[in-house]
PDB file of N, CA and C in Angstrom:
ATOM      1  N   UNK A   1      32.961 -35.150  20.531  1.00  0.00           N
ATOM      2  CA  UNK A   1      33.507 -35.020  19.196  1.00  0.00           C
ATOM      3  C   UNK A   1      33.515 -33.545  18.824  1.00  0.00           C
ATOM      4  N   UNK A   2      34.432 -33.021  18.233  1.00  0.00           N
ATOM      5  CA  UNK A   2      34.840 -31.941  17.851  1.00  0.00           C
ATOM      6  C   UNK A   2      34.615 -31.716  16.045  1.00  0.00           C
ATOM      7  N   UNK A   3      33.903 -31.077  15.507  1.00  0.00           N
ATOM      8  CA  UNK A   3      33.865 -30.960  13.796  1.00  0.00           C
ATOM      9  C   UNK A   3      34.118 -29.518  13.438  1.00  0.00           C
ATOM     10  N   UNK A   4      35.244 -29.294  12.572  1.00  0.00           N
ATOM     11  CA  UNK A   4      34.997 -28.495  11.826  1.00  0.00           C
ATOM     12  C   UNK A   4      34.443 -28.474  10.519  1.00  0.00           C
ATOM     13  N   UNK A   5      33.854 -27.123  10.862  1.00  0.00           N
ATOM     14  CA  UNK A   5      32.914 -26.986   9.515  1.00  0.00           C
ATOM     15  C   UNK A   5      33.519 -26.036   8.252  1.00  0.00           C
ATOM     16  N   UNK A   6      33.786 -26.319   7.332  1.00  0.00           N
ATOM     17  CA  UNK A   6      34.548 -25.241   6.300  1.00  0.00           C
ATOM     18  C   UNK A   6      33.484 -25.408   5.165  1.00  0.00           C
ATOM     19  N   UNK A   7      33.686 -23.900   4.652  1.00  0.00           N
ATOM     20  CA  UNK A   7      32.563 -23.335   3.515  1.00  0.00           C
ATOM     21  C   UNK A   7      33.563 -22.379   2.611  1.00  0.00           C
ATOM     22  N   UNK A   8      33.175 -23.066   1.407  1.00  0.00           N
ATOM     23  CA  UNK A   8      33.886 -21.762   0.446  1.00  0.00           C
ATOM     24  C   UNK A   8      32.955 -22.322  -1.231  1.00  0.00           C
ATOM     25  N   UNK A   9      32.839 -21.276  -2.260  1.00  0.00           N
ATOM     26  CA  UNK A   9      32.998 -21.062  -3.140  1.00  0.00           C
ATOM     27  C   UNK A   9      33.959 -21.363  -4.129  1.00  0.00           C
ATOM     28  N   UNK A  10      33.423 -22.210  -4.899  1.00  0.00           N
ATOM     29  CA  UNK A  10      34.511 -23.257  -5.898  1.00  0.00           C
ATOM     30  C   UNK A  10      34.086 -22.579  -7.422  1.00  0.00           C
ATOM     31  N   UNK A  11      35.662 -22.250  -8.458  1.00  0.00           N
ATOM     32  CA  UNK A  11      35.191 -22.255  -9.771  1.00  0.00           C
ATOM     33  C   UNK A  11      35.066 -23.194 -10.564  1.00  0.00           C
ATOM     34  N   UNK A  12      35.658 -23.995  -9.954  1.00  0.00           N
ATOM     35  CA  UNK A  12      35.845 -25.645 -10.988  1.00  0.00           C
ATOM     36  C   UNK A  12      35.879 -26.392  -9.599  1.00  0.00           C
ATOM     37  N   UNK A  13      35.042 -27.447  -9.712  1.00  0.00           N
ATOM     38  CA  UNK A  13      34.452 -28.127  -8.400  1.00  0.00           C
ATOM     39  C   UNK A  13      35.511 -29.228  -9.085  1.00  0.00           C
ATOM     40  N   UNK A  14      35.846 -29.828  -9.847  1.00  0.00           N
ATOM     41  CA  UNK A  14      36.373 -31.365 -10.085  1.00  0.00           C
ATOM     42  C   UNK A  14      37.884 -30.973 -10.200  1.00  0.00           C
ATOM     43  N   UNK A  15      38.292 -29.483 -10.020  1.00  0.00           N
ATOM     44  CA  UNK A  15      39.824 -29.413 -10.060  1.00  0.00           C
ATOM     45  C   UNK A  15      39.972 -29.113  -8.307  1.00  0.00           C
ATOM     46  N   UNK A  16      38.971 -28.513  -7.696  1.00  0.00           N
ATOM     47  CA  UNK A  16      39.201 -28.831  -6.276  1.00  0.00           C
ATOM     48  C   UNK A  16      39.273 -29.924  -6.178  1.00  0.00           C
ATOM     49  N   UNK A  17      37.732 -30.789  -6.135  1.00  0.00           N
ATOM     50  CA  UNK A  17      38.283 -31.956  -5.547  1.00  0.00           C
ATOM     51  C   UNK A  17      39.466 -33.057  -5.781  1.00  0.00           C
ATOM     52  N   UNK A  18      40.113 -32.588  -6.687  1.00  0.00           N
ATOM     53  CA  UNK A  18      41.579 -33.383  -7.085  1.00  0.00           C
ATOM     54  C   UNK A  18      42.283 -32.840  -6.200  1.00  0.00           C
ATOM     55  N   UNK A  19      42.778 -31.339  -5.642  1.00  0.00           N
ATOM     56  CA  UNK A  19      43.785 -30.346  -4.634  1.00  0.00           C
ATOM     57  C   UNK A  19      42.808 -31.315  -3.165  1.00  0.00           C
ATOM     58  N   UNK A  20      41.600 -31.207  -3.297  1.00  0.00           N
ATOM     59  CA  UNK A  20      41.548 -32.065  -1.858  1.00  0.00           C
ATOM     60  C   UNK A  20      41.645 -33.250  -1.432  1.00  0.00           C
ATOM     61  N   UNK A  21      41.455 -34.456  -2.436  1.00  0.00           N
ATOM     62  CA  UNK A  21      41.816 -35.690  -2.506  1.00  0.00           C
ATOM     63  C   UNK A  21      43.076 -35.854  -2.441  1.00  0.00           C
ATOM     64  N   UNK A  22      43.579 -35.476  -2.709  1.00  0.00           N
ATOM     65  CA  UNK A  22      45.567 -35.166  -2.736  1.00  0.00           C
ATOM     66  C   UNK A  22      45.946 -34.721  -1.414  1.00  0.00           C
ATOM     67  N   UNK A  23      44.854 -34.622  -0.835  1.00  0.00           N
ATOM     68  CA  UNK A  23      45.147 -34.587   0.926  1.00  0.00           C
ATOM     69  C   UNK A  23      46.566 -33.955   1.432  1.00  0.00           C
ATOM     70  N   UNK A  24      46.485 -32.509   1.071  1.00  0.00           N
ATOM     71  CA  UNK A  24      47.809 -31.843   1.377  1.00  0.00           C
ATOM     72  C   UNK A  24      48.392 -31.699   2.680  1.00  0.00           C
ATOM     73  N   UNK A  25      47.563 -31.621   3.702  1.00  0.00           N
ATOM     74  CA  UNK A  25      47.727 -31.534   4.919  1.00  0.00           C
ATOM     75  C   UNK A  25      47.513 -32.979   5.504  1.00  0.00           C
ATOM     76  N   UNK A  26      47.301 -34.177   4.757  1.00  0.00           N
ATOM     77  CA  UNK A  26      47.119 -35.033   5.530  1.00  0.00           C
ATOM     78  C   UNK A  26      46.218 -35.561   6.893  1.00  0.00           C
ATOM     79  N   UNK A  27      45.115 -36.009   6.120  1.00  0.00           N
ATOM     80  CA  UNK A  27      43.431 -36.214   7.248  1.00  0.00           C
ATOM     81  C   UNK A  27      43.990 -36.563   8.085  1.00  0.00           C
ATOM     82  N   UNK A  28      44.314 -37.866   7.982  1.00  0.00           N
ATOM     83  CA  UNK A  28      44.318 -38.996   9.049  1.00  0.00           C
ATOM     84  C   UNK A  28      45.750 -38.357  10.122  1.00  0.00           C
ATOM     85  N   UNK A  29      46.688 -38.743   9.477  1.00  0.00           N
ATOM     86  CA  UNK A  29      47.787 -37.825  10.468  1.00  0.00           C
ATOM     87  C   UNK A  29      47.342 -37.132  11.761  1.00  0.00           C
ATOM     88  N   UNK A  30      46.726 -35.996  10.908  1.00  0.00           N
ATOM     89  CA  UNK A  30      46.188 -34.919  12.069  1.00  0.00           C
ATOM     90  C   UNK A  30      44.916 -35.206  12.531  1.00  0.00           C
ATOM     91  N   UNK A  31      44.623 -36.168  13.067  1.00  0.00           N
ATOM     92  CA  UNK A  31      43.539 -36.950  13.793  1.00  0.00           C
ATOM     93  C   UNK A  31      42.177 -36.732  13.114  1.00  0.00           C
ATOM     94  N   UNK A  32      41.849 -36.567  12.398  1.00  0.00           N
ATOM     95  CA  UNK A  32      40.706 -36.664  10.962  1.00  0.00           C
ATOM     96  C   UNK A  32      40.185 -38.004  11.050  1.00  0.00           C
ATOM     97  N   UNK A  33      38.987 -38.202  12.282  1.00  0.00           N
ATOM     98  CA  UNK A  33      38.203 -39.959  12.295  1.00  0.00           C
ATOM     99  C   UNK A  33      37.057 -39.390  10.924  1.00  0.00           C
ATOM    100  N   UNK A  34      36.442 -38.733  10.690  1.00  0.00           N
ATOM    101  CA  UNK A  34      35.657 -38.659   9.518  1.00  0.00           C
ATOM    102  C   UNK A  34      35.650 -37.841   9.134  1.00  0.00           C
ATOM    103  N   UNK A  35      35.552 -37.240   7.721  1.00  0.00           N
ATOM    104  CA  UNK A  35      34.753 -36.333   6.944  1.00  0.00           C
ATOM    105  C   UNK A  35      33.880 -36.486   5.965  1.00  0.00           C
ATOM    106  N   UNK A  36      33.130 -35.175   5.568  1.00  0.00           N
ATOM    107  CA  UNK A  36      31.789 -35.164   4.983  1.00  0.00           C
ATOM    108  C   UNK A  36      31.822 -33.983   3.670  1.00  0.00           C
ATOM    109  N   UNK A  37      31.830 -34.607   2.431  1.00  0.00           N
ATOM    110  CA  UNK A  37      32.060 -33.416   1.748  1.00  0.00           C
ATOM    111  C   UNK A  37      30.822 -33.082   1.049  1.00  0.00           C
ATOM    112  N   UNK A  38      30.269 -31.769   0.878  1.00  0.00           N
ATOM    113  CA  UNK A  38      28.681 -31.885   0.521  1.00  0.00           C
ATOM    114  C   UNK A  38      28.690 -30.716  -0.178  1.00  0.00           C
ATOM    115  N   UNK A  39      27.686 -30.439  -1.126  1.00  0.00           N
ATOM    116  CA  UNK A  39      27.054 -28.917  -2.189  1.00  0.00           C
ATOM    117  C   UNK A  39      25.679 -29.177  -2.047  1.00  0.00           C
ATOM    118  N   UNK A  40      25.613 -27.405  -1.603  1.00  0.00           N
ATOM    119  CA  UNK A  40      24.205 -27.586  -1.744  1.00  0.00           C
ATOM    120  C   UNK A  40      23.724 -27.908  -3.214  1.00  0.00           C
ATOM    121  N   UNK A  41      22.427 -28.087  -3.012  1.00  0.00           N
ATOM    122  CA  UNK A  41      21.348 -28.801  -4.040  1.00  0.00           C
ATOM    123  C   UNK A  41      21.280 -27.255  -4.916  1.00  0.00           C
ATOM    124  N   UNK A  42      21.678 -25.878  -4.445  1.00  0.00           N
ATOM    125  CA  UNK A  42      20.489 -24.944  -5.222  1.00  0.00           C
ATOM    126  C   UNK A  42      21.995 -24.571  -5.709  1.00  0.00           C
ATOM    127  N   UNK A  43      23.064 -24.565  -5.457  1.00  0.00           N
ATOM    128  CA  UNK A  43      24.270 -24.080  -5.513  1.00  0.00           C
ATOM    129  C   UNK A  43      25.657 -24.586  -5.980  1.00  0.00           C
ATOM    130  N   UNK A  44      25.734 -25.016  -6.925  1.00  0.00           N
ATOM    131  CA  UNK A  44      27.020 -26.083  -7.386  1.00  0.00           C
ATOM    132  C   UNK A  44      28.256 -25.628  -7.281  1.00  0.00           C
ATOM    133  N   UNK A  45      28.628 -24.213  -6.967  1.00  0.00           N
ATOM    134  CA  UNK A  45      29.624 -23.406  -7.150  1.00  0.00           C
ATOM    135  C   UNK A  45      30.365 -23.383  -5.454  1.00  0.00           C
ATOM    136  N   UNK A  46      29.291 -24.008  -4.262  1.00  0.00           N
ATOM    137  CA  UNK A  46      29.608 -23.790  -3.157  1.00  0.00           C
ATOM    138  C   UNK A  46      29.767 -25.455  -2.940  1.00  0.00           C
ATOM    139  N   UNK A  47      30.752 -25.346  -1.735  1.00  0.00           N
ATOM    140  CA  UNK A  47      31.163 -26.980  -1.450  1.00  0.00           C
ATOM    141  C   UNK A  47      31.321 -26.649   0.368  1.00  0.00           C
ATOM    142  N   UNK A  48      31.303 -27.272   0.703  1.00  0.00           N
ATOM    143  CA  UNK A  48      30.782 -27.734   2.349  1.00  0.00           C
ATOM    144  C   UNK A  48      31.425 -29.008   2.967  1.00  0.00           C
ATOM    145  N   UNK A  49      32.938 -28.942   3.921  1.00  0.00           N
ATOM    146  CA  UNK A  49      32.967 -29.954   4.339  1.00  0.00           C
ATOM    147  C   UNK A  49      32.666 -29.961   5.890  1.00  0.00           C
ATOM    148  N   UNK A  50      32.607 -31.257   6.410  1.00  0.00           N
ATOM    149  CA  UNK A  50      32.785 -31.635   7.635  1.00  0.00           C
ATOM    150  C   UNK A  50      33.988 -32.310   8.569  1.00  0.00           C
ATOM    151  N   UNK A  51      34.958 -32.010   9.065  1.00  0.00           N
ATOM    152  CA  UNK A  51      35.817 -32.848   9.556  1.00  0.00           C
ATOM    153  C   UNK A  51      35.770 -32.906  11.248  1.00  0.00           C
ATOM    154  N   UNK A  52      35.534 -34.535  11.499  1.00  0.00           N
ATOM    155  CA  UNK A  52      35.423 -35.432  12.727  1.00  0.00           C
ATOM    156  C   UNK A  52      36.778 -34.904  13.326  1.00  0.00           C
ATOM    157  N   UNK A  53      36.839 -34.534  14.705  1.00  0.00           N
ATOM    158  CA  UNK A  53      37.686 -34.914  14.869  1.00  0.00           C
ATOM    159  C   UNK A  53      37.791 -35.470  16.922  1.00  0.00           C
ATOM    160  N   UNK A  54      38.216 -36.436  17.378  1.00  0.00           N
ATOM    161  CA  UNK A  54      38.035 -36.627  18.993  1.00  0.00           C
ATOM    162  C   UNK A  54      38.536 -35.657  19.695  1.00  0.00           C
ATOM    163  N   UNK A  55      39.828 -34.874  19.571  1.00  0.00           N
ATOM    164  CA  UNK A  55      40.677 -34.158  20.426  1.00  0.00           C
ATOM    165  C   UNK A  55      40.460 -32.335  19.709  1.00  0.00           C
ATOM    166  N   UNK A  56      39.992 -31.650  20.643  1.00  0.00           N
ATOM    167  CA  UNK A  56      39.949 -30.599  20.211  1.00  0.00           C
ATOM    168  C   UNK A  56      40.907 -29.816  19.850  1.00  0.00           C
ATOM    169  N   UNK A  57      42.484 -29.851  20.265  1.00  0.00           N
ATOM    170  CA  UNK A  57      43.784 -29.640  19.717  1.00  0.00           C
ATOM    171  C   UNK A  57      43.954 -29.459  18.783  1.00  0.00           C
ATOM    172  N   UNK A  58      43.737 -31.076  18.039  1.00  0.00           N
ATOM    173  CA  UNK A  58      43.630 -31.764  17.029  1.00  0.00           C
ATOM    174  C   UNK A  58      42.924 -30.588  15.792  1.00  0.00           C
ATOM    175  N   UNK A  59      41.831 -30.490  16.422  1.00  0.00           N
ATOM    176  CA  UNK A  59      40.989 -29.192  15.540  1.00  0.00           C
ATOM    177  C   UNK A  59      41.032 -28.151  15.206  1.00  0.00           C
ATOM    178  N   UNK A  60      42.045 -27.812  16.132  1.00  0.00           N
ATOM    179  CA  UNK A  60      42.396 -26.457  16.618  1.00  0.00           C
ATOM    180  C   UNK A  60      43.528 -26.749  15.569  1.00  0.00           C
ATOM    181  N   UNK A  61      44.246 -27.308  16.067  1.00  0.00           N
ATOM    182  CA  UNK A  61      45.752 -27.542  14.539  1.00  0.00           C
ATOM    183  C   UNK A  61      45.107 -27.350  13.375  1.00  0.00           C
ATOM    184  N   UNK A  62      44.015 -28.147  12.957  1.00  0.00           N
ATOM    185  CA  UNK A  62      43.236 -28.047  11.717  1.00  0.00           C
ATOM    186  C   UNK A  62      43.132 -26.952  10.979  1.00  0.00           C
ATOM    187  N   UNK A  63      42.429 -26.407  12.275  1.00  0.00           N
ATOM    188  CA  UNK A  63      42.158 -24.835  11.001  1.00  0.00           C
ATOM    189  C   UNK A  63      43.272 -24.170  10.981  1.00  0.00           C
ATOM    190  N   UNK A  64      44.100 -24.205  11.622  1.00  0.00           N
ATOM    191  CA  UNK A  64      45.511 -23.355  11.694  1.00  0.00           C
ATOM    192  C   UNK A  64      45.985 -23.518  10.477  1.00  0.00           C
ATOM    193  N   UNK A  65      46.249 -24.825   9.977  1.00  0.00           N
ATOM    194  CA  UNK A  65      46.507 -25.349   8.909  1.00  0.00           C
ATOM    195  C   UNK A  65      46.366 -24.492   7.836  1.00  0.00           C
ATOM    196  N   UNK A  66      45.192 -25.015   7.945  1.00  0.00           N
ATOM    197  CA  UNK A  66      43.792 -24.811   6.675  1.00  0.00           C
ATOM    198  C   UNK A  66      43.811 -23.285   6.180  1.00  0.00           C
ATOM    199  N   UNK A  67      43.683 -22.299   7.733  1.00  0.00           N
ATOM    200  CA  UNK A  67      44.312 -21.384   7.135  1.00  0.00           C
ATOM    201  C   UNK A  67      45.529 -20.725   6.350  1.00  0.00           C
ATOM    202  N   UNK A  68      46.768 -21.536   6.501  1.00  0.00           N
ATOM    203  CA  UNK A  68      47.846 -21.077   5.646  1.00  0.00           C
ATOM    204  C   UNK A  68      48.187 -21.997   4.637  1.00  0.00           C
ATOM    205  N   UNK A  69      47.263 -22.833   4.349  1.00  0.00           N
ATOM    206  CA  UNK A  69      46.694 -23.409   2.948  1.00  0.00           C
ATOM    207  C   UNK A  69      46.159 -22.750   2.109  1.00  0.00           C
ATOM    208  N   UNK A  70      44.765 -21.751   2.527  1.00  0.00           N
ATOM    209  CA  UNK A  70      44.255 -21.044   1.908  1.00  0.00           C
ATOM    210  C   UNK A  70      45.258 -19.684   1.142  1.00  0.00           C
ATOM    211  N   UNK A  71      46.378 -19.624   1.989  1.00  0.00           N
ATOM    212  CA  UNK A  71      46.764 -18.231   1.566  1.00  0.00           C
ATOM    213  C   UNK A  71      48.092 -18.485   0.365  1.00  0.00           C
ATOM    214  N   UNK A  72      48.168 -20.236  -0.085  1.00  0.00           N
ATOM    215  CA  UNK A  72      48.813 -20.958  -0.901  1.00  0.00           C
ATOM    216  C   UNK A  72      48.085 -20.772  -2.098  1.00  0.00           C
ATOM    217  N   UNK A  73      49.120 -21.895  -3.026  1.00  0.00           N
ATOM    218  CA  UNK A  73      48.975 -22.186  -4.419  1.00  0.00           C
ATOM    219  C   UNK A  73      47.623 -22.746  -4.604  1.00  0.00           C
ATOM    220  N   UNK A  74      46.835 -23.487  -3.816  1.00  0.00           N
ATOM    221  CA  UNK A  74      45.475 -23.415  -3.646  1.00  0.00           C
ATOM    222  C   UNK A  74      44.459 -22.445  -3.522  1.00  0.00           C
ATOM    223  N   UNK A  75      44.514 -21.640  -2.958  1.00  0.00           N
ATOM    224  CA  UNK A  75      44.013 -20.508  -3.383  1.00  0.00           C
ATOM    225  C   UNK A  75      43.288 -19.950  -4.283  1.00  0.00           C
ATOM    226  N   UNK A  76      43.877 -20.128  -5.437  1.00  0.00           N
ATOM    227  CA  UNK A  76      43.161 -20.012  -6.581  1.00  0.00           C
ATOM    228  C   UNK A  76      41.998 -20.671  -6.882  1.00  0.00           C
ATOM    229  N   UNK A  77      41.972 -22.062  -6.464  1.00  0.00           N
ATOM    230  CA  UNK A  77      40.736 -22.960  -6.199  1.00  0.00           C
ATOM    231  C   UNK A  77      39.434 -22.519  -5.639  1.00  0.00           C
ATOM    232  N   UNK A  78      39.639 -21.661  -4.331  1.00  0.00           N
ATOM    233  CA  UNK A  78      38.079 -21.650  -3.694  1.00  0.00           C
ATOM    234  C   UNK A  78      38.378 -19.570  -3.595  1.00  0.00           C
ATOM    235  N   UNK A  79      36.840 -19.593  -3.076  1.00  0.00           N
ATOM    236  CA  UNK A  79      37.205 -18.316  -2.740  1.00  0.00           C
ATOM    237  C   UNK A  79      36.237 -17.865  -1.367  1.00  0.00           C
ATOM    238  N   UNK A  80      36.340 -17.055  -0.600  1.00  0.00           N
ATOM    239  CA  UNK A  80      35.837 -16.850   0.687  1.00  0.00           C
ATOM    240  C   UNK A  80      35.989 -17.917   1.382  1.00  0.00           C
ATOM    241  N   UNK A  81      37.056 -18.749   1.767  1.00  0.00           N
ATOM    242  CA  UNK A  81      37.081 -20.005   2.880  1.00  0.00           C
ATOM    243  C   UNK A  81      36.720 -19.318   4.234  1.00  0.00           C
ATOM    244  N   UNK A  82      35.647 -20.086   4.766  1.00  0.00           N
ATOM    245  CA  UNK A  82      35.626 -20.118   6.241  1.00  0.00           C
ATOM    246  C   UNK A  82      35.831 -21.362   7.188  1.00  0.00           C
ATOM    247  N   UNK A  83      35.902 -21.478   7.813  1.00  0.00           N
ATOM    248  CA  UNK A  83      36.260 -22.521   9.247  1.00  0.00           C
ATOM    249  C   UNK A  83      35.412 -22.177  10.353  1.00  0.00           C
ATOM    250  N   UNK A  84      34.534 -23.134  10.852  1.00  0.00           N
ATOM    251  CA  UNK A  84      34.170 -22.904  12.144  1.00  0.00           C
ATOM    252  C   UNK A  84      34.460 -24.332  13.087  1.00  0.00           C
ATOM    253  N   UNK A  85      34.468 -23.977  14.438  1.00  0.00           N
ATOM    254  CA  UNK A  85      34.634 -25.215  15.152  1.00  0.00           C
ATOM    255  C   UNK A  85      33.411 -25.677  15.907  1.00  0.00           C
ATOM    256  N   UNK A  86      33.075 -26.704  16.112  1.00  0.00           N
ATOM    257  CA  UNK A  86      32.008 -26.497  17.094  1.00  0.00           C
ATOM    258  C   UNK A  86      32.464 -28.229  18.000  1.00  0.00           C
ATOM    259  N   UNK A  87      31.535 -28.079  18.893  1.00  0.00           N
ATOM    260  CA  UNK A  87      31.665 -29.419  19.673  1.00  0.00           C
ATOM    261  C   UNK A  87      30.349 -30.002  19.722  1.00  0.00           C
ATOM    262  N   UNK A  88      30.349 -31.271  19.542  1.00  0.00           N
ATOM    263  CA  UNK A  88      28.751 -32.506  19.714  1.00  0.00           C
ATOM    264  C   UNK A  88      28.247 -32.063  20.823  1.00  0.00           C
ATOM    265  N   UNK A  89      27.305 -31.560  21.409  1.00  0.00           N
ATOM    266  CA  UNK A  89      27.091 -31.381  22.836  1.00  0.00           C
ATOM    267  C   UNK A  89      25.763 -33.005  22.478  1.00  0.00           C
ATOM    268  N   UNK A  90      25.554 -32.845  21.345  1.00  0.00           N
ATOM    269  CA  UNK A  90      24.281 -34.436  21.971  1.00  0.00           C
ATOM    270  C   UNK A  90      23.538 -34.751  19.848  1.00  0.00           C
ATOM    271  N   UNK A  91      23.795 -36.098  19.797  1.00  0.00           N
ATOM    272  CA  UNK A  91      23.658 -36.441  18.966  1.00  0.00           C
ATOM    273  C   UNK A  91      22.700 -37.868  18.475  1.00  0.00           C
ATOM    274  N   UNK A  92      21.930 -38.064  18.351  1.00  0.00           N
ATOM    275  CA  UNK A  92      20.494 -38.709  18.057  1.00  0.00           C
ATOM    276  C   UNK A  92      20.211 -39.006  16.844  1.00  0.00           C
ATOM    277  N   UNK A  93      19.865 -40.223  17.201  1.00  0.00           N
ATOM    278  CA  UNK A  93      19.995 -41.070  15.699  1.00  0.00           C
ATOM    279  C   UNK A  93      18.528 -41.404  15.690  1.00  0.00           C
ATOM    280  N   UNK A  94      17.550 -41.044  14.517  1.00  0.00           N
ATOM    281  CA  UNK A  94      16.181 -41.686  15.214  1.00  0.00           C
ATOM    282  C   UNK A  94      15.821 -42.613  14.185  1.00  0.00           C
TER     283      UNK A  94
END
């Protein structure tokens, strides 16, 4: 499994999550089996997702995306977006 991880800085957390629920790029389409949307506990201004994905392509399209999303009418929404990719090398459920 392949996840990217994206981090950014939100000024209004409930007008993002409306621009992300509105699923501009379309999860599922672009092979999106799960995501995880999270803020830290000390930090309400920062938002944290996770997106599943099987095919690393797939992921690779993702942030491609994501990046010329960011440089959109969205924009205004977050600020410092990052993207990282990583791969499951081993995962344990205890």
């Amino acid at each position: 499994m392949f996840t990217l991880h994206i981090e950014h800085s939100v000024g209004d957390y409930d007008a993002w999550k409306r621009m992300f629920d509105s699923d501009p790029l379309g999860r599922k389409t672009a092979g999106v089996s799960a995501f995880r949307v999270m803020r830290p506990v000390d930090n309400a201004g920062s938002v944290r997702i996770d997106l599943d994905f099987e095919s690393r392509a797939d992921a690779e399209k993702m942030k491609v995306a994501l990046e010329q999303l960011w440089k959109g009418p969205g924009a205004a929404l977050m600020r410092d977006p990052r993207a990282l990719l990583s791969e499951t090398v081993e995962d344990i459920t205890l």
